[in-house]
C-alpha atoms as a PDB file:
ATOM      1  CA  UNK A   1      28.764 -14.664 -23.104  1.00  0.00           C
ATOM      2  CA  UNK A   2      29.580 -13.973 -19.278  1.00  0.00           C
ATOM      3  CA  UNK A   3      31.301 -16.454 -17.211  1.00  0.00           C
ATOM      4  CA  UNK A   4      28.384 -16.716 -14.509  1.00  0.00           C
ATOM      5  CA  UNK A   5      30.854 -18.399 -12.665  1.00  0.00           C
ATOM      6  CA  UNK A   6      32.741 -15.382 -11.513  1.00  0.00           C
ATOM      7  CA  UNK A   7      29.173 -13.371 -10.625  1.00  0.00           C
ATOM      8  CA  UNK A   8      27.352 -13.124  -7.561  1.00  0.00           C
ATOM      9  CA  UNK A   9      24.016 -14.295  -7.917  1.00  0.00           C
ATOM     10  CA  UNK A  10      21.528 -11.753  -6.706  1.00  0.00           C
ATOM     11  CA  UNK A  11      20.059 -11.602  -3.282  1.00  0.00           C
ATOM     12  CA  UNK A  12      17.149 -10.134  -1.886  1.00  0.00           C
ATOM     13  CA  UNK A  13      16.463 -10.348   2.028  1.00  0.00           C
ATOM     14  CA  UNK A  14      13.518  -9.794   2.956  1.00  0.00           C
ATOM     15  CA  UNK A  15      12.943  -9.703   7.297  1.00  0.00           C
ATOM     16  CA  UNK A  16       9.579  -8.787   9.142  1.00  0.00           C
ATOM     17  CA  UNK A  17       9.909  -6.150  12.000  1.00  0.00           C
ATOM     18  CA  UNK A  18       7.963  -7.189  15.446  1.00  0.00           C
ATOM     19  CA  UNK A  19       7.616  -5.600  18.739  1.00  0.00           C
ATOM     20  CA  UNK A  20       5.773  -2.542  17.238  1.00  0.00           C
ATOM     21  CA  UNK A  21       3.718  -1.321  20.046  1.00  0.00           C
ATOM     22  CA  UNK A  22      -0.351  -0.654  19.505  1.00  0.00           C
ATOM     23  CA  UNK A  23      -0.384   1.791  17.131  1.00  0.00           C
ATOM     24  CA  UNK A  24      -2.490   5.581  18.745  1.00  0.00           C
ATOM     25  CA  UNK A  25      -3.491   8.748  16.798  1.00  0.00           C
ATOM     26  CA  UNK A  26      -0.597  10.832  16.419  1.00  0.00           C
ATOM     27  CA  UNK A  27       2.283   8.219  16.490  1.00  0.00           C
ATOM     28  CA  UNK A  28       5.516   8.910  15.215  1.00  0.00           C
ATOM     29  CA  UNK A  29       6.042   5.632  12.890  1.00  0.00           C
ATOM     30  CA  UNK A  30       9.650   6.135  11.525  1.00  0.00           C
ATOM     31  CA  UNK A  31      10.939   6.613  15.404  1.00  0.00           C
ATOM     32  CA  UNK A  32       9.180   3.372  16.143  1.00  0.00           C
ATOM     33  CA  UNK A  33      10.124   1.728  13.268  1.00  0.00           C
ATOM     34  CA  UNK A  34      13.712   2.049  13.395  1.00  0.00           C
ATOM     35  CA  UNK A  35      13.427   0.977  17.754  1.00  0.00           C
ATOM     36  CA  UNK A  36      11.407  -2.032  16.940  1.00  0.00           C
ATOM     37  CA  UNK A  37      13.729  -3.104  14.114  1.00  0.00           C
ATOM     38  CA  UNK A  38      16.744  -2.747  16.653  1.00  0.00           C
ATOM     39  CA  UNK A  39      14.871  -4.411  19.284  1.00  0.00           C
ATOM     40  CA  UNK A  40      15.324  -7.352  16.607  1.00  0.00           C
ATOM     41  CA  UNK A  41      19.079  -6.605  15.974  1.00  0.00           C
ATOM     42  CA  UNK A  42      18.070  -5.218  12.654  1.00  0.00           C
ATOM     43  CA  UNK A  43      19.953  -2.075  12.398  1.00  0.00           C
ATOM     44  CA  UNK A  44      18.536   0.318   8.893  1.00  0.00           C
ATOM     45  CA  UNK A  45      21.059   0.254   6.421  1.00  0.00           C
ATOM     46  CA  UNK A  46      21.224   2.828   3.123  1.00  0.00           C
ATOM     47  CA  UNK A  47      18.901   1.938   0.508  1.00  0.00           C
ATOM     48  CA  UNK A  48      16.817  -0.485   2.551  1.00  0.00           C
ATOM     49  CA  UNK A  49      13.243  -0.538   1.771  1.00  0.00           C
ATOM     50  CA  UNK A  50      10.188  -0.550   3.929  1.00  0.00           C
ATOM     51  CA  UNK A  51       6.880  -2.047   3.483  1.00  0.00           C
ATOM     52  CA  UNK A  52       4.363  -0.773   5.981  1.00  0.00           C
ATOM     53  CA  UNK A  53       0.549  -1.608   6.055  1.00  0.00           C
ATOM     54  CA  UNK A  54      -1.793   1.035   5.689  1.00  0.00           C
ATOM     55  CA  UNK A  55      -3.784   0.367   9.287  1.00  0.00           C
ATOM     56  CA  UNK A  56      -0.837   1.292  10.812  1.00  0.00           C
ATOM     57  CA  UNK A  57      -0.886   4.355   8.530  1.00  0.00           C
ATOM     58  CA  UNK A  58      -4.597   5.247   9.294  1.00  0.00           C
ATOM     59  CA  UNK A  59      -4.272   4.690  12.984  1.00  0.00           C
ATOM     60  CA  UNK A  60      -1.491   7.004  13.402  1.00  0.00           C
ATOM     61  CA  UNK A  61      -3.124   9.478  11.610  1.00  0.00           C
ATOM     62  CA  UNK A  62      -6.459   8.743  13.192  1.00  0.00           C
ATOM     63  CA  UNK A  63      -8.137   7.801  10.701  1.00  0.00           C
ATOM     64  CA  UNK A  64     -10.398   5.479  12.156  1.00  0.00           C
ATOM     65  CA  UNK A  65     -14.207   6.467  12.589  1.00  0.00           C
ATOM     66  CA  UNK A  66     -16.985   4.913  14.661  1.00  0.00           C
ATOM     67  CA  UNK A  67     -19.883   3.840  12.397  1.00  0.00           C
ATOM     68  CA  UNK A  68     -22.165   4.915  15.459  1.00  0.00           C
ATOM     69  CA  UNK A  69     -21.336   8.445  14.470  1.00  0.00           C
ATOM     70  CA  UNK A  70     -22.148   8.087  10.714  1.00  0.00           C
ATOM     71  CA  UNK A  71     -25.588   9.682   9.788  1.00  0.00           C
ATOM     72  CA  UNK A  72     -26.345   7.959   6.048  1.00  0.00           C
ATOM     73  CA  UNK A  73     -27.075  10.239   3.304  1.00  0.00           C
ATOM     74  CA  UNK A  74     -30.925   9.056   1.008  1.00  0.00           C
ATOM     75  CA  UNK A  75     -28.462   8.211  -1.651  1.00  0.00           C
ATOM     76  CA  UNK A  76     -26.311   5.788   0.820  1.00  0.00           C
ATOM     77  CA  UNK A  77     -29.948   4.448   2.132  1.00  0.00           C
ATOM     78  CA  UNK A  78     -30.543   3.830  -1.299  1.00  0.00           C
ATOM     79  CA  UNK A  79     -27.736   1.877  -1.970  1.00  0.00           C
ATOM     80  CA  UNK A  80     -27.333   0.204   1.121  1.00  0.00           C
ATOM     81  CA  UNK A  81     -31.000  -1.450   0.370  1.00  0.00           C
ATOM     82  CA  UNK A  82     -29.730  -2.243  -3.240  1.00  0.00           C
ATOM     83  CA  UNK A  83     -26.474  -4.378  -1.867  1.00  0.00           C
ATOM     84  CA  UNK A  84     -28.269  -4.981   1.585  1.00  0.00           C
ATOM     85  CA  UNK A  85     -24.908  -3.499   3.117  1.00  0.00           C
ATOM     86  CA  UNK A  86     -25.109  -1.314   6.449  1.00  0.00           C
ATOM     87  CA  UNK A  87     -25.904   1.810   5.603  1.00  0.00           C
ATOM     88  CA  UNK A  88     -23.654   3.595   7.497  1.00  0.00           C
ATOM     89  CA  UNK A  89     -20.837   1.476   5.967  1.00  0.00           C
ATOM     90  CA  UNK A  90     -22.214   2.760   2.986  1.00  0.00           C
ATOM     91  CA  UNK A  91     -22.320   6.205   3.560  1.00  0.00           C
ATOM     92  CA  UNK A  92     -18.530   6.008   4.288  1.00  0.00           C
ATOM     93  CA  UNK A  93     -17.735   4.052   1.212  1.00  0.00           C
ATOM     94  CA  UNK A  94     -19.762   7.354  -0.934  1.00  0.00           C
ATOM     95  CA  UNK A  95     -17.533   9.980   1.255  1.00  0.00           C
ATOM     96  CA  UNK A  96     -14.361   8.222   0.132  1.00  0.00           C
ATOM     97  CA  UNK A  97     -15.002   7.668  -3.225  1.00  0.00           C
ATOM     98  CA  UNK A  98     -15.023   9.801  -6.311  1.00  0.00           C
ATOM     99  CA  UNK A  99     -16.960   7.572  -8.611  1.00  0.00           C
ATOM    100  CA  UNK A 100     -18.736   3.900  -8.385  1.00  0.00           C
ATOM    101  CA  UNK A 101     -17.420   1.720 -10.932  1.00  0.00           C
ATOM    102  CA  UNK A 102     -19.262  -1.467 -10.246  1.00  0.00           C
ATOM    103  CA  UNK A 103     -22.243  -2.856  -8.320  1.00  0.00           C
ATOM    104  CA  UNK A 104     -22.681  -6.233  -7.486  1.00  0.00           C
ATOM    105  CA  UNK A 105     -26.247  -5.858  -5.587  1.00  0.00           C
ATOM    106  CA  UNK A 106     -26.450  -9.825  -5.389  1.00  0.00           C
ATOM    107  CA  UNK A 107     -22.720 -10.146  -3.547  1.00  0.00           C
ATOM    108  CA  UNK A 108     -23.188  -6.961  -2.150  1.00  0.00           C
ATOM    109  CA  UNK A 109     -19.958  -5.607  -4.160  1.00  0.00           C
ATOM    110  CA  UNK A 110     -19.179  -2.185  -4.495  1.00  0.00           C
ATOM    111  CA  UNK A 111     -15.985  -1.270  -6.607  1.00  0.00           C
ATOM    112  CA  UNK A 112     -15.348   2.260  -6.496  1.00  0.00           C
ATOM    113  CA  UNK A 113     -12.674   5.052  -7.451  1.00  0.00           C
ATOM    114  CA  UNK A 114     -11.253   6.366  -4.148  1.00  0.00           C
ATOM    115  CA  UNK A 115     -10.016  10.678  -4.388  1.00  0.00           C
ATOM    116  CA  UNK A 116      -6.456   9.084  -4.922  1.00  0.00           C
ATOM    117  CA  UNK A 117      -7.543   7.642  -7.910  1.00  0.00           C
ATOM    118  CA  UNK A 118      -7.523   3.920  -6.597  1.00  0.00           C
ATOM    119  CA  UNK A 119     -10.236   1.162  -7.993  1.00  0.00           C
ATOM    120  CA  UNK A 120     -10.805  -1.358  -4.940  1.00  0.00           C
ATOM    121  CA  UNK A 121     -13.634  -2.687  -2.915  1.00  0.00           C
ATOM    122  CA  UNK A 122     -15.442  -0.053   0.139  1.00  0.00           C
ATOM    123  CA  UNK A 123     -13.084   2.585  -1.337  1.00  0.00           C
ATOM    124  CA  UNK A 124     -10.426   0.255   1.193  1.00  0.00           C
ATOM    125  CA  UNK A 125     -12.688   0.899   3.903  1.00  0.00           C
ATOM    126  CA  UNK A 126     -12.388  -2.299   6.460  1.00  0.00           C
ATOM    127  CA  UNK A 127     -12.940  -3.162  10.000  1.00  0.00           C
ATOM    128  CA  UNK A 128     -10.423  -6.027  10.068  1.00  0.00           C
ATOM    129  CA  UNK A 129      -7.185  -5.309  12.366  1.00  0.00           C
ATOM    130  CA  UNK A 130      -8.903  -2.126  14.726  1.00  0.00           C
ATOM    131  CA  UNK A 131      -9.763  -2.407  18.298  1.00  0.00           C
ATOM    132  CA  UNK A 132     -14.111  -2.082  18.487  1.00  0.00           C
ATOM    133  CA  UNK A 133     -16.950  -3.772  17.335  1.00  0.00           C
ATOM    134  CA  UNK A 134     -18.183  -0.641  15.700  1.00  0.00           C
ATOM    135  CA  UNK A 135     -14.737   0.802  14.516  1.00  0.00           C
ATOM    136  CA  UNK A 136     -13.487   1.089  10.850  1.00  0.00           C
ATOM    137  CA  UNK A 137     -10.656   2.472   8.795  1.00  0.00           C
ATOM    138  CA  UNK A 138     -10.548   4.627   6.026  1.00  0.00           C
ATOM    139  CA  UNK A 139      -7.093   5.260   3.733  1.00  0.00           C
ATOM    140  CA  UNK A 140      -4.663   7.754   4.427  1.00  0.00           C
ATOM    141  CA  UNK A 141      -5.272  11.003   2.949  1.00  0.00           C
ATOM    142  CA  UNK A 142      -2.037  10.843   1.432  1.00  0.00           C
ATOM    143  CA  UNK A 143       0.052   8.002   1.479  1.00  0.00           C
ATOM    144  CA  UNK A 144       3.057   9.763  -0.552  1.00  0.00           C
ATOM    145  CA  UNK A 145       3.315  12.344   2.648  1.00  0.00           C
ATOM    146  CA  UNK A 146       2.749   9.203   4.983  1.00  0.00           C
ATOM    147  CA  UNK A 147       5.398   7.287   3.455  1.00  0.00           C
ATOM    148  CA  UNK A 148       7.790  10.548   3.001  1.00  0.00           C
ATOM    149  CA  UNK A 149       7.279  11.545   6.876  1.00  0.00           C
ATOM    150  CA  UNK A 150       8.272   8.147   7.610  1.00  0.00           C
ATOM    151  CA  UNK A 151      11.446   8.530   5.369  1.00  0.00           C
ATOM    152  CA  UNK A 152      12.473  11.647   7.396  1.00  0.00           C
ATOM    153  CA  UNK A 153      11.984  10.345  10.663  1.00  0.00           C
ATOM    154  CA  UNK A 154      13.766   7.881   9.949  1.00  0.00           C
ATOM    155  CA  UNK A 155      16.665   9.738   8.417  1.00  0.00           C
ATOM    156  CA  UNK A 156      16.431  11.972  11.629  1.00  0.00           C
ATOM    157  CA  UNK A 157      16.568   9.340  14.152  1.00  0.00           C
ATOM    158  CA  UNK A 158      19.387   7.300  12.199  1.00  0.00           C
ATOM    159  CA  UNK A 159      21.161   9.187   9.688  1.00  0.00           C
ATOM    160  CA  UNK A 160      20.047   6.755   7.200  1.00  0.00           C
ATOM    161  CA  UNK A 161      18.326   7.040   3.816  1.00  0.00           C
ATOM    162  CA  UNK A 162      15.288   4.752   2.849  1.00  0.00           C
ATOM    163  CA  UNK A 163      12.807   4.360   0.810  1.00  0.00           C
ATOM    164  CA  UNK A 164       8.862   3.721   1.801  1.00  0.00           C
ATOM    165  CA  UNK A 165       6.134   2.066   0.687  1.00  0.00           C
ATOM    166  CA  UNK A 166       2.814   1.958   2.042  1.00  0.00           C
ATOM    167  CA  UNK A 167       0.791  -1.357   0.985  1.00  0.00           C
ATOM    168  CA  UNK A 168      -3.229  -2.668   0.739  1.00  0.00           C
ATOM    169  CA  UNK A 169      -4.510  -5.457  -0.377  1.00  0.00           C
ATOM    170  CA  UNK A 170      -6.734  -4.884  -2.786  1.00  0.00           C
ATOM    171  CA  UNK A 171      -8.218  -8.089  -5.313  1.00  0.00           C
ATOM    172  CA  UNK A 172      -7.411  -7.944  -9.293  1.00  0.00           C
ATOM    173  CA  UNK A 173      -9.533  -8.350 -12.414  1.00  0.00           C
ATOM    174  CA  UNK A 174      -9.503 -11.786 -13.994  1.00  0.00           C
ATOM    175  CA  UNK A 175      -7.923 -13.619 -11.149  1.00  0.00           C
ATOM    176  CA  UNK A 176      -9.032 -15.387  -7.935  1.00  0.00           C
ATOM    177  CA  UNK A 177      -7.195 -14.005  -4.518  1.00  0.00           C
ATOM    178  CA  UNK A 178      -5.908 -10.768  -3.296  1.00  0.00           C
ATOM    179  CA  UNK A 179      -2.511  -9.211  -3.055  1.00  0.00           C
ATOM    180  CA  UNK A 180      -0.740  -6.427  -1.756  1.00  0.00           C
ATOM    181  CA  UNK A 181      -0.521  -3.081  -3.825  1.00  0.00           C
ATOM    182  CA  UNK A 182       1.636   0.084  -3.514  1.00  0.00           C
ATOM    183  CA  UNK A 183      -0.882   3.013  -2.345  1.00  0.00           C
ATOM    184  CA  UNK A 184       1.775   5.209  -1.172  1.00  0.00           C
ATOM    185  CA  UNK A 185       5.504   5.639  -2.274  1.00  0.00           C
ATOM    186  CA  UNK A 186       8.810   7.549  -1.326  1.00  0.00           C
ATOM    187  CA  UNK A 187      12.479   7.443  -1.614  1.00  0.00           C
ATOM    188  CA  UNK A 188      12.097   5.007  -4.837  1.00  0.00           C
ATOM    189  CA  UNK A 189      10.345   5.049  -8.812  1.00  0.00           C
ATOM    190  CA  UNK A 190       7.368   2.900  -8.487  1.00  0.00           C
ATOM    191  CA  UNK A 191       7.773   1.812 -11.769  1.00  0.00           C
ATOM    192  CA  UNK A 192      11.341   0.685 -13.802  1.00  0.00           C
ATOM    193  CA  UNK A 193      10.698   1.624 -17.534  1.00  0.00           C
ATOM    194  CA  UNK A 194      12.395  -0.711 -19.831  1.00  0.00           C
ATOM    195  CA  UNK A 195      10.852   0.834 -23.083  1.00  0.00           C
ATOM    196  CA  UNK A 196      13.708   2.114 -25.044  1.00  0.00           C
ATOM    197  CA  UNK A 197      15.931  -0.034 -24.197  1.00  0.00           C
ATOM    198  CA  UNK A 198      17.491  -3.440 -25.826  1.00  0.00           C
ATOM    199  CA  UNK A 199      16.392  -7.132 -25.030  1.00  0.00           C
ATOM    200  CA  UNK A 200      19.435 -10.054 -25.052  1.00  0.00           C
ATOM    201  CA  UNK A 201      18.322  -9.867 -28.787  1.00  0.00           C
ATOM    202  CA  UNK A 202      18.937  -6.605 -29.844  1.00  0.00           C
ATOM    203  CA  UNK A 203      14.931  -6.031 -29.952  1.00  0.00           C
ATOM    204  CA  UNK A 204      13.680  -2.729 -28.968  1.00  0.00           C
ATOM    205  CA  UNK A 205      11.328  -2.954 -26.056  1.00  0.00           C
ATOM    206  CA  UNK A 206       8.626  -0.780 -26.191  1.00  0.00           C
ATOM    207  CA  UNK A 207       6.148  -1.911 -23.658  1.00  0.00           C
ATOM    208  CA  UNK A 208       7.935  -3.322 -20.645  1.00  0.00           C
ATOM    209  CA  UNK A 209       7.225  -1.031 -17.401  1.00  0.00           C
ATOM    210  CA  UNK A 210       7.600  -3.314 -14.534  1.00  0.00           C
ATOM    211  CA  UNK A 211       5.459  -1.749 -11.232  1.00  0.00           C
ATOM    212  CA  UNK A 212       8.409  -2.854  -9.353  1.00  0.00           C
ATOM    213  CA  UNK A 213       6.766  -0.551  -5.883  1.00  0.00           C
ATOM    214  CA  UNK A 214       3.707  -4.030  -6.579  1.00  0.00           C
ATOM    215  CA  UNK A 215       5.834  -6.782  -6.674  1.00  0.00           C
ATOM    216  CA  UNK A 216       7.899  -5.200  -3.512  1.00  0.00           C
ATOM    217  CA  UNK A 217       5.042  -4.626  -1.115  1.00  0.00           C
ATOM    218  CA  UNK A 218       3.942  -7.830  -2.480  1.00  0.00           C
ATOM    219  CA  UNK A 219       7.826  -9.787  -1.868  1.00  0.00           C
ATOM    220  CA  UNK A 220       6.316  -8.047   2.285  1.00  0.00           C
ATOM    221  CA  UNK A 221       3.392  -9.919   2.675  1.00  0.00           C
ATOM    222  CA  UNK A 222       5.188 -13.053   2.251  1.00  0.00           C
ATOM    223  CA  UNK A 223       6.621 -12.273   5.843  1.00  0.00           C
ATOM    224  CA  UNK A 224       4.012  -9.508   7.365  1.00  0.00           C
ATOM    225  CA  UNK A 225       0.928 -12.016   6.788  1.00  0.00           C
ATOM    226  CA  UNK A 226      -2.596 -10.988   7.793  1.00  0.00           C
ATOM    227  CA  UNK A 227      -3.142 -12.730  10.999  1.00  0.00           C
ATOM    228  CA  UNK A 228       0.860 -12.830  12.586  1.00  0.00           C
ATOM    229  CA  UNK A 229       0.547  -8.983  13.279  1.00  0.00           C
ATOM    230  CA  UNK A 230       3.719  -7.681  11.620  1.00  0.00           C
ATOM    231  CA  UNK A 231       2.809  -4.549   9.927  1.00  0.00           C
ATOM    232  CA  UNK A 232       6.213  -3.830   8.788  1.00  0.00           C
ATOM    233  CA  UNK A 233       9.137  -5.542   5.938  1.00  0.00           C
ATOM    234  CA  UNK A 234      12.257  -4.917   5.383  1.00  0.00           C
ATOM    235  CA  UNK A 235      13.634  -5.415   2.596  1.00  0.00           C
ATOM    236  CA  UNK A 236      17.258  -5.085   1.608  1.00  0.00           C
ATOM    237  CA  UNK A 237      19.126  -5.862  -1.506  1.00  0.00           C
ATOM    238  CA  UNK A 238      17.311  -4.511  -4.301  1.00  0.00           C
ATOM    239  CA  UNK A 239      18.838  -1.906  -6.531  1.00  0.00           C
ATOM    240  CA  UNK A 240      17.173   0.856  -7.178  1.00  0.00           C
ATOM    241  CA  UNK A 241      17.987   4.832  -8.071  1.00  0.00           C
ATOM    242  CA  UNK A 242      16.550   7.003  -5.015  1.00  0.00           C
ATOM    243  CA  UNK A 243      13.821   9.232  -6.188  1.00  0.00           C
ATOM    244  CA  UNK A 244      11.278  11.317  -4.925  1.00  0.00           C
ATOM    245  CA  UNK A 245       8.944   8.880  -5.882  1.00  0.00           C
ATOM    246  CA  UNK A 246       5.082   9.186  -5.797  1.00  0.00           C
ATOM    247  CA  UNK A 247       1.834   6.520  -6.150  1.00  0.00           C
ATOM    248  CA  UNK A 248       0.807   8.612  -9.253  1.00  0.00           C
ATOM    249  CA  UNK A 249       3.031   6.556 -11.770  1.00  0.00           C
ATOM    250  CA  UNK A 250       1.040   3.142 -11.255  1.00  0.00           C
ATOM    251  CA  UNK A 251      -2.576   4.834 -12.014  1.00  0.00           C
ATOM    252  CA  UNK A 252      -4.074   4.343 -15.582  1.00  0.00           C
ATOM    253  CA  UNK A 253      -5.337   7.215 -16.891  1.00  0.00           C
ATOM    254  CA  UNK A 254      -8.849   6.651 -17.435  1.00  0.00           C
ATOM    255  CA  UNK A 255      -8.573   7.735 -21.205  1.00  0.00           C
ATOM    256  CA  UNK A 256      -6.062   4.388 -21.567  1.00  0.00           C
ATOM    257  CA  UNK A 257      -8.144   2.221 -19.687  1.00  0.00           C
ATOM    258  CA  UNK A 258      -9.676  -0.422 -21.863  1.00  0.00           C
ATOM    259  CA  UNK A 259     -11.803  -2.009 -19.020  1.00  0.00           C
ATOM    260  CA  UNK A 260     -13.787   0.963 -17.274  1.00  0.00           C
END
């Protein structure tokens, strides 16, 4: 066996970046990013990893729309009656959403498959965190190229390489609460595949795949929070093999999925 004595126990840091400024359509995030985190006297380091929350995401890339403007479609009407939702939240939730998994017309619930190929609640569609009474904000078109632009500026500004994540909350089947989730990923493999490969006990694994891009955005919340305001982590420490990444490695293919 080792002598655990002689090795370094591994560490994980894990450091929320403030003094972002309010986030306006067309911002460049990486530049901003890497100014707030000095502000801090938090220079970015290779292989560093950052967790950034979607709003910020959506308002940079302006997408935030006015509900005032939204003109409901007879099949959002229709629905909207059903879950006694607003319509024109409604509407929105149809545009964004490839298919409706589940209705809930007593909670007013709708779980839906978003064009990325995400299941969540309002196809992520939420007015919590934007400036307006009658604002709301939809998901990124693409997180992969949000999270990759990110990874450039910030490689341009500093000379640095990291990886990106871009995180939601989003609740889970079977279990009370809500956590964050990877909906966006670059610089890093979302998920580390352990099938193939040999337990302590000489067994072949040949299920393991550990969403490791999950548990990371989820290791960011523990310092971002949902009412402190800190829509960035860092996180530094954490092996990992740079890769181009991409989101696509987490989704179940429909054919697989026991529960749909």
């Amino acid at each position: 066996m080792p002598d655990r004595g002689n090795m370094n126990p591994p560490l994980i840091e894990i450091v929320g970046v403030v003094g972002l400024p309010e986030i306006e359509n067309g911002a460049e995030l990486g530049s901003m990013i890497v100014m707030a985190a000095l502000g801090q006297d938090t220079s970015l380091e290779n292989g560093d990893i950052l967790v950034v929350t979607q709003k910020v995401i959506s308002k940079a890339e302006g997408r935030t729309i006015d509900l005032r403007t939204v003109i409901p479609s007879e099949r959002g009407l229709k629905l909207a009656i059903e879950t006694g939702r607003d319509p024109r939240m409604v509407e929105l939730i149809l545009r964004e959403s490839k298919s409706i998994v589940r209705i809930d017309s007593t909670r007013g619930i709708i779980i839906t498959e978003t064009h990325h190929g995400f299941i969540c609640a309002n196809a992520g569609i939420d007015q919590s965190n934007v400036e307006g009474e009658h604002l709301v904000s939809l998901l990124p078109e693409d997180p992969d190229n949000s999270a990759r632009r990110i990874c450039e500026e910030v490689a341009q500004v500093t000379g640095k390489r990291v990886a990106v994540i871009i995180s939601d909350t989003f609740g889970r089947a079977w279990r009370e609460g809500q956590v964050n989730f990877a909906i966006g990923v670059s610089g890093l493999d979302p998920i580390l595949d352990y099938r193939g490969s040999l337990d302590k006990q000489g067994s072949v694994l040949k299920t393991t795949s550990i969403a490791v891009a999950d548990e990371l955005v989820g290791a960011g919340e523990m310092v971002m929070g949902k009412a402190e305001g800190i829509p960035v982590a860092l996180i530094r420490g954490y092996r990992y093999q740079p890769s181009v990444g991409g989101v696509a490695g987490l989704l179940r293919d429909p054919s697989t999925d026991l529960f749909r």
